[in-house]
N, C-alpha and C. Protein backbone atom coordinates (compact mmCIF):
# COMPACT_ATOMS: atom_id res chain seq x y z
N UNK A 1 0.85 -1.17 0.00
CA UNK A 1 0.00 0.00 0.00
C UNK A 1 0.90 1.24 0.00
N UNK A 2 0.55 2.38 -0.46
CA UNK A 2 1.52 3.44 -1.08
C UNK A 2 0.54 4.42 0.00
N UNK A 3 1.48 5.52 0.50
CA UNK A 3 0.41 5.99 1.88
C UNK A 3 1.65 6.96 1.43
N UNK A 4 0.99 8.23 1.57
CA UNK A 4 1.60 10.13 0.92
C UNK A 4 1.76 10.33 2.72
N UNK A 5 3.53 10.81 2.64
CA UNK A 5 3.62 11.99 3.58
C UNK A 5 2.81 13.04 3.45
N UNK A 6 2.59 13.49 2.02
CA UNK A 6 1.71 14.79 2.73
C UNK A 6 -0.23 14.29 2.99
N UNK A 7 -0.34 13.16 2.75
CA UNK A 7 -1.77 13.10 3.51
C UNK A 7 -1.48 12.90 5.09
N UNK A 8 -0.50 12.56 5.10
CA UNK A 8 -0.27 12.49 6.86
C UNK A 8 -0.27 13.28 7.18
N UNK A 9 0.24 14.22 6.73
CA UNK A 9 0.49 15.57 7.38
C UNK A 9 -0.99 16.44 7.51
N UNK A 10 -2.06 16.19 6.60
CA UNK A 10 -2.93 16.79 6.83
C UNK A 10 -3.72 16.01 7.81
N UNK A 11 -3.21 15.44 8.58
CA UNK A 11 -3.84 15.30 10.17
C UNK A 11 -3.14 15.39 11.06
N UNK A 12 -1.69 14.97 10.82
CA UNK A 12 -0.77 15.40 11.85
C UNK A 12 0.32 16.15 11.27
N UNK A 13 0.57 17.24 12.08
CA UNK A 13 2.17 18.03 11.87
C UNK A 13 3.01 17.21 11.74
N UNK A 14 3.81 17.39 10.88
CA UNK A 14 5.12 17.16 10.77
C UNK A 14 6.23 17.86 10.33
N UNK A 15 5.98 19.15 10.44
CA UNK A 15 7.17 20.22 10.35
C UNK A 15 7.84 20.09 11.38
N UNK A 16 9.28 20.25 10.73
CA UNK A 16 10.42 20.36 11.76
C UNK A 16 10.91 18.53 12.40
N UNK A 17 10.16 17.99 11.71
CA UNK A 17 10.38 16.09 11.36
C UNK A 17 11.26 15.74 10.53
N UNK A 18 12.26 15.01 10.94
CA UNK A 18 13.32 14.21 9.77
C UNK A 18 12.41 13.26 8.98
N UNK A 19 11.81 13.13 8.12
CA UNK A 19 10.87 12.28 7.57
C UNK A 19 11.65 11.05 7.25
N UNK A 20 12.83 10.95 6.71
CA UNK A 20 13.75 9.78 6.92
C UNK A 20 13.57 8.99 8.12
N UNK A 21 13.73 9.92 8.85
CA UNK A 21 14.39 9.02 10.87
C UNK A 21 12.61 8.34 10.92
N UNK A 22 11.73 9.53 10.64
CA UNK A 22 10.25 9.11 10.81
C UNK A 22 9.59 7.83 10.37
N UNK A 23 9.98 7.85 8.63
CA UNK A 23 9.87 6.43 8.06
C UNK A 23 10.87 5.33 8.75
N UNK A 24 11.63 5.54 9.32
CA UNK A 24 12.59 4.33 9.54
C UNK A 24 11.59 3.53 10.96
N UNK A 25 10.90 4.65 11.95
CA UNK A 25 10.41 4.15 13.10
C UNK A 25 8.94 3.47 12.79
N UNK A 26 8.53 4.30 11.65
CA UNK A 26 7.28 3.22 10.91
C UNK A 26 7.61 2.02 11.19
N UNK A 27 8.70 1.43 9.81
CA UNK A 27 9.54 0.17 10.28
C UNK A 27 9.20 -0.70 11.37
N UNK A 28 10.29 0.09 12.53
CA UNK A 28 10.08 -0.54 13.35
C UNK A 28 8.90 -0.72 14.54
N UNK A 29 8.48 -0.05 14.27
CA UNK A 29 7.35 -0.03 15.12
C UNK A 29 5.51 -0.39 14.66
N UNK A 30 5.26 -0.29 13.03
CA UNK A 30 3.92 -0.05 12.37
C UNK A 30 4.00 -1.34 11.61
N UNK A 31 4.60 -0.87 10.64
CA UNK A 31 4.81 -1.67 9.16
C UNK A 31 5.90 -1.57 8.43
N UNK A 32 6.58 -2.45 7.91
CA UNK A 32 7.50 -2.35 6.75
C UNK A 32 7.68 -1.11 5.88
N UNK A 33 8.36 -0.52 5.80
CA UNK A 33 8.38 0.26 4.59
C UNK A 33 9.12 -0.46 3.76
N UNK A 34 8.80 -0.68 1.93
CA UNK A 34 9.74 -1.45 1.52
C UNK A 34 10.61 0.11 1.00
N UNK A 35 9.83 0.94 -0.14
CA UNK A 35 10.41 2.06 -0.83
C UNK A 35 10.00 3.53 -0.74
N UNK A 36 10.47 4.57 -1.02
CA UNK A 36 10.48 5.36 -0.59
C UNK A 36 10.22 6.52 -2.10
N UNK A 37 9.61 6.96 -2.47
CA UNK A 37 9.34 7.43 -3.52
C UNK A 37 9.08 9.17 -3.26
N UNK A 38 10.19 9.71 -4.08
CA UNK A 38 10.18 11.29 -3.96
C UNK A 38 9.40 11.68 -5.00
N UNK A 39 7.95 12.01 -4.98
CA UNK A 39 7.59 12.71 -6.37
C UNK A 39 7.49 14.07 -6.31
N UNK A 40 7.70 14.48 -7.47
CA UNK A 40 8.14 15.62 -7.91
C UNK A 40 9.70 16.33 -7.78
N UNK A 41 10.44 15.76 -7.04
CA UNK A 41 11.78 16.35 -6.69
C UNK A 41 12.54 16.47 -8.30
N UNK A 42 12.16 15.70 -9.26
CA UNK A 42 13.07 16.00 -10.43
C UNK A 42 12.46 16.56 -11.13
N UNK A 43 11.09 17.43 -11.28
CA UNK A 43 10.58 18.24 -11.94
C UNK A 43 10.98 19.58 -11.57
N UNK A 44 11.13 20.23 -13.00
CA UNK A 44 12.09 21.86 -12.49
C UNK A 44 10.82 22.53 -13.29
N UNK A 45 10.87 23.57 -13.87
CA UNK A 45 9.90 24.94 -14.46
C UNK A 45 8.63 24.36 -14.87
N UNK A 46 8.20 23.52 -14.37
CA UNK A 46 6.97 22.52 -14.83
C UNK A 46 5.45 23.59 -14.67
N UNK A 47 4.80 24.24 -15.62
CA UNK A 47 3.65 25.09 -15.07
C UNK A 47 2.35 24.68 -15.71
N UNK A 48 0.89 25.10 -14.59
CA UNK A 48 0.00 24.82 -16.30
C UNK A 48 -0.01 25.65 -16.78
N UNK A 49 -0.43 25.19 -18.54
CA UNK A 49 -0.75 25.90 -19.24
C UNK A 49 -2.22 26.16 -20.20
N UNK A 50 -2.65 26.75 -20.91
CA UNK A 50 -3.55 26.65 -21.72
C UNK A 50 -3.39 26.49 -23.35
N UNK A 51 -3.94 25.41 -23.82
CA UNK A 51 -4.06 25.35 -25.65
C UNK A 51 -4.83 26.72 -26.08
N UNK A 52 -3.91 27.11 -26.80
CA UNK A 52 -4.73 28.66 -27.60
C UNK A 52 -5.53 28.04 -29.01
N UNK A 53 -4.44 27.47 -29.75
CA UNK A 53 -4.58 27.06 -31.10
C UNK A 53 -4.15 25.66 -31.12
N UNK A 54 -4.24 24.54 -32.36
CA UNK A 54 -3.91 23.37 -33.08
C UNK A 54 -3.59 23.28 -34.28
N UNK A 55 -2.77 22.67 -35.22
CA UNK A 55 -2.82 22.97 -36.41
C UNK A 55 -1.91 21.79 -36.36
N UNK A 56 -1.96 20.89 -37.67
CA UNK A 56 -1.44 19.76 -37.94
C UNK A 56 -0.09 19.67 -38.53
N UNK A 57 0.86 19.28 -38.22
CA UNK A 57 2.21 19.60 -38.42
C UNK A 57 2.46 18.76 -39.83
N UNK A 58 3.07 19.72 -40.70
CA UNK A 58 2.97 19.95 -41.78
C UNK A 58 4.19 18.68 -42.76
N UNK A 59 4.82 17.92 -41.93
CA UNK A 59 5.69 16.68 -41.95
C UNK A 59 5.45 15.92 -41.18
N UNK A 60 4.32 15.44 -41.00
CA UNK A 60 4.34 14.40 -40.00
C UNK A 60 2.44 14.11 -39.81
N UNK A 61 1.60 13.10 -39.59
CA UNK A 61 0.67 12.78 -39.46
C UNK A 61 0.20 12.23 -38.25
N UNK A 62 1.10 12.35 -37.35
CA UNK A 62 1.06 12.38 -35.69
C UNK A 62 0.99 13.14 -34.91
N UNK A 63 1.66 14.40 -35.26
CA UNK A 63 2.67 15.69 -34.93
C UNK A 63 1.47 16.92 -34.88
N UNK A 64 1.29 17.39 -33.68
CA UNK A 64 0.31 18.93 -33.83
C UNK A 64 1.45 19.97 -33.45
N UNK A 65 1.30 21.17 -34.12
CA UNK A 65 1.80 22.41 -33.82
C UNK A 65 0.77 23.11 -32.50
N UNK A 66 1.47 23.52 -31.62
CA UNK A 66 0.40 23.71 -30.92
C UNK A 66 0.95 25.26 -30.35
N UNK A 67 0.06 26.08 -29.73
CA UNK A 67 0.43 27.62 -29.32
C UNK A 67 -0.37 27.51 -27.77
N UNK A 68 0.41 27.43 -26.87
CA UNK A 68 0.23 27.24 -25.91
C UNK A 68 0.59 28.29 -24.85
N UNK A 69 -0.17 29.16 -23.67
CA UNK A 69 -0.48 30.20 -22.93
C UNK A 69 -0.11 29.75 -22.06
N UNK A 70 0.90 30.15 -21.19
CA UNK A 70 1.93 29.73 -20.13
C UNK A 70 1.94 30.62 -18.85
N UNK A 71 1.05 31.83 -19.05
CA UNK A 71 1.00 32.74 -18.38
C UNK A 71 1.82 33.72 -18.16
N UNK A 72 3.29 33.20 -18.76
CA UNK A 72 3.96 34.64 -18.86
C UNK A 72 4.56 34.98 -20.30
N UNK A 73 3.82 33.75 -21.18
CA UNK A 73 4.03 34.29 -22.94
C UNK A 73 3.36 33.24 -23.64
N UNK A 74 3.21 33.21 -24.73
CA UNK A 74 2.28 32.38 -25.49
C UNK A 74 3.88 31.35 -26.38
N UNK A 75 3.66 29.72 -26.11
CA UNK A 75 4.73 29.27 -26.75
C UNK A 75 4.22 28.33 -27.92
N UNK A 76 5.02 28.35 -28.69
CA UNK A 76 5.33 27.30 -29.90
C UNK A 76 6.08 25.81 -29.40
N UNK A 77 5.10 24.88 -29.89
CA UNK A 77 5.84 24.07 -29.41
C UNK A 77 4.71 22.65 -30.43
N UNK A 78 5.69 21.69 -30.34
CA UNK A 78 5.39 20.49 -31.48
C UNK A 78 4.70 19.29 -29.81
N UNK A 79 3.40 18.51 -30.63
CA UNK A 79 3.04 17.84 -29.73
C UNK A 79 2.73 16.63 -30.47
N UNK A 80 2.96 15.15 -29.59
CA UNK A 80 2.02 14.12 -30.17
C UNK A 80 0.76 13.27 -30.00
N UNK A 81 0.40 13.72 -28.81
CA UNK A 81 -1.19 13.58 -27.95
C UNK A 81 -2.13 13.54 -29.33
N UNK A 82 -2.64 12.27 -29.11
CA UNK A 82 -3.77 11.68 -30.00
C UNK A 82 -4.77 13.06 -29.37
N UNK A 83 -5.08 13.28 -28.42
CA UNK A 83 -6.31 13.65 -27.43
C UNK A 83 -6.36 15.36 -27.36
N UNK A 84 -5.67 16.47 -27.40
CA UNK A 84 -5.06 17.39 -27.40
C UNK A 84 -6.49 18.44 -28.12
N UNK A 85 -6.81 19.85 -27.24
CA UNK A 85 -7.68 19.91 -28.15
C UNK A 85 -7.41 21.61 -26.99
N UNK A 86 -8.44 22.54 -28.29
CA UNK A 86 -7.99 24.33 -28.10
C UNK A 86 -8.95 24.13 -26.40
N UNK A 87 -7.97 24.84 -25.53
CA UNK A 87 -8.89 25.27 -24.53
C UNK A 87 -8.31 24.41 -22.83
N UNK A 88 -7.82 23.15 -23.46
CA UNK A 88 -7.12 22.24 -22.81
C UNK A 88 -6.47 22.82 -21.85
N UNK A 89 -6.82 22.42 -20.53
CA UNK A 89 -5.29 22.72 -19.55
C UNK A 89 -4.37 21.56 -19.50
N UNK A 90 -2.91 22.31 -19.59
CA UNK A 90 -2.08 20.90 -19.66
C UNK A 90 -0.72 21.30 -18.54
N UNK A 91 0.06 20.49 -18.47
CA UNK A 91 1.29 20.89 -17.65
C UNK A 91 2.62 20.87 -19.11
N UNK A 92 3.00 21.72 -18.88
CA UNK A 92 3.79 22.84 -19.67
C UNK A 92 5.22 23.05 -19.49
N UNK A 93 6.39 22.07 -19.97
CA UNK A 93 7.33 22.17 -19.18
C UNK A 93 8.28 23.23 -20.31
N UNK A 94 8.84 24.65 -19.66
CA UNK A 94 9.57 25.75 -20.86
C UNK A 94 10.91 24.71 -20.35
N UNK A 95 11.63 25.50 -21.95
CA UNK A 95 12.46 25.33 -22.56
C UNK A 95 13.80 25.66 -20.80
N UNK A 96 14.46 24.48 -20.73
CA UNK A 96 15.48 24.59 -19.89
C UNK A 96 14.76 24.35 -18.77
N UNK A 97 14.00 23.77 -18.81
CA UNK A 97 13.16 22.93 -17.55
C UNK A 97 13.33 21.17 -17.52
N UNK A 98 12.99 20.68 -16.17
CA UNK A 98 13.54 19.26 -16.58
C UNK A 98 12.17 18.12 -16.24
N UNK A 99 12.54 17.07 -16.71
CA UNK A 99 11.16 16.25 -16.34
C UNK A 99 11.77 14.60 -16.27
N UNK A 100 11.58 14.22 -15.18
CA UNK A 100 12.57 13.04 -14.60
C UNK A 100 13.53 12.69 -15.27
N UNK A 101 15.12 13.98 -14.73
CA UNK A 101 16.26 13.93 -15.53
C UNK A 101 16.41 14.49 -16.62
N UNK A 102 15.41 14.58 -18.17
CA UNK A 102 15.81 15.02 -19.12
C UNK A 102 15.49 16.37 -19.07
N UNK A 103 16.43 17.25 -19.63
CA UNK A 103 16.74 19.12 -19.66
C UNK A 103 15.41 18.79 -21.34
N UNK A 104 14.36 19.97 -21.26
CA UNK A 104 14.18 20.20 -22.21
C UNK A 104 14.44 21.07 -22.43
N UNK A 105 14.61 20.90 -24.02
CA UNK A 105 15.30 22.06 -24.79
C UNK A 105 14.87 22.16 -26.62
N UNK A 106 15.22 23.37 -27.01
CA UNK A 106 14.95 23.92 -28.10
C UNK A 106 15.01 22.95 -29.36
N UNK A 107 14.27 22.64 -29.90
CA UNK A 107 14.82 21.63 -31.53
C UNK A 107 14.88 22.55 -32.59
N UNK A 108 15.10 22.06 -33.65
CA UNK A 108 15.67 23.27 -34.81
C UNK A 108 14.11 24.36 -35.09
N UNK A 109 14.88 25.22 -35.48
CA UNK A 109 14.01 26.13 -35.82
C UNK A 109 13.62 27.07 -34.44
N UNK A 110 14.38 27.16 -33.43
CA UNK A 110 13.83 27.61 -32.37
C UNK A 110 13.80 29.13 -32.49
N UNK A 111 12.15 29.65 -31.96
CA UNK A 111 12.49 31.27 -32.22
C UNK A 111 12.10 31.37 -30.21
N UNK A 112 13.16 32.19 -29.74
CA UNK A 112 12.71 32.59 -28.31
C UNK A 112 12.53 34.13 -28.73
């Protein structure tokens, strides 16, 4: 069973808790912990965003061009979501942002 530090926390405090030392006394005292799973720690500039426009990418029959509202500029950017549609909120990762490990970044043709 997979059980969130932060739902714990919304019944009990745990600020100012080594959450390490904390899980270890689970252990010994509750239940096993087998693993320990950090989510989100390797996501960097990750924001939502909004679909403005769609338009079908002009080499490719998979591929949407899409113009996407980021809240602090409107971006260009190539997508392959079967599902993808104007109006959409999505999560939005800019250019030099990372998403478990990989840096995204600019492909040819980049206009900043």
């Amino acid at each position: 069973m997979l059980i969130s530090m932060n739902w714990i926390n919304d019944f009990v405090d745990l600020s100012g808790l080594d959450l390490e030392k904390l899980i270890h006394q689970f252990t010994l005292s509750t239940a096993e912990v087998e693993d320990i799973y950090y989510m989100g720690r390797d996501i960097k500039d990750v924001v939502v965003a909004r679909i403005v426009s769609i338009e079908n990418h002009p080499d490719s029959k998979k591929l949407h061009l899409l113009k996407v509202d980021a809240g602090d500029k409107v971006y260009d950017c190539v997508c392959g979501a079967p599902n993808v549609r104007e109006g959409m909120l999505v999560a939005f990762a800019r250019e030099g942002g990372s998403v478990s490990g990989m840096e995204i970044t600019c492909a040819k043709n980049c206009r900043l």
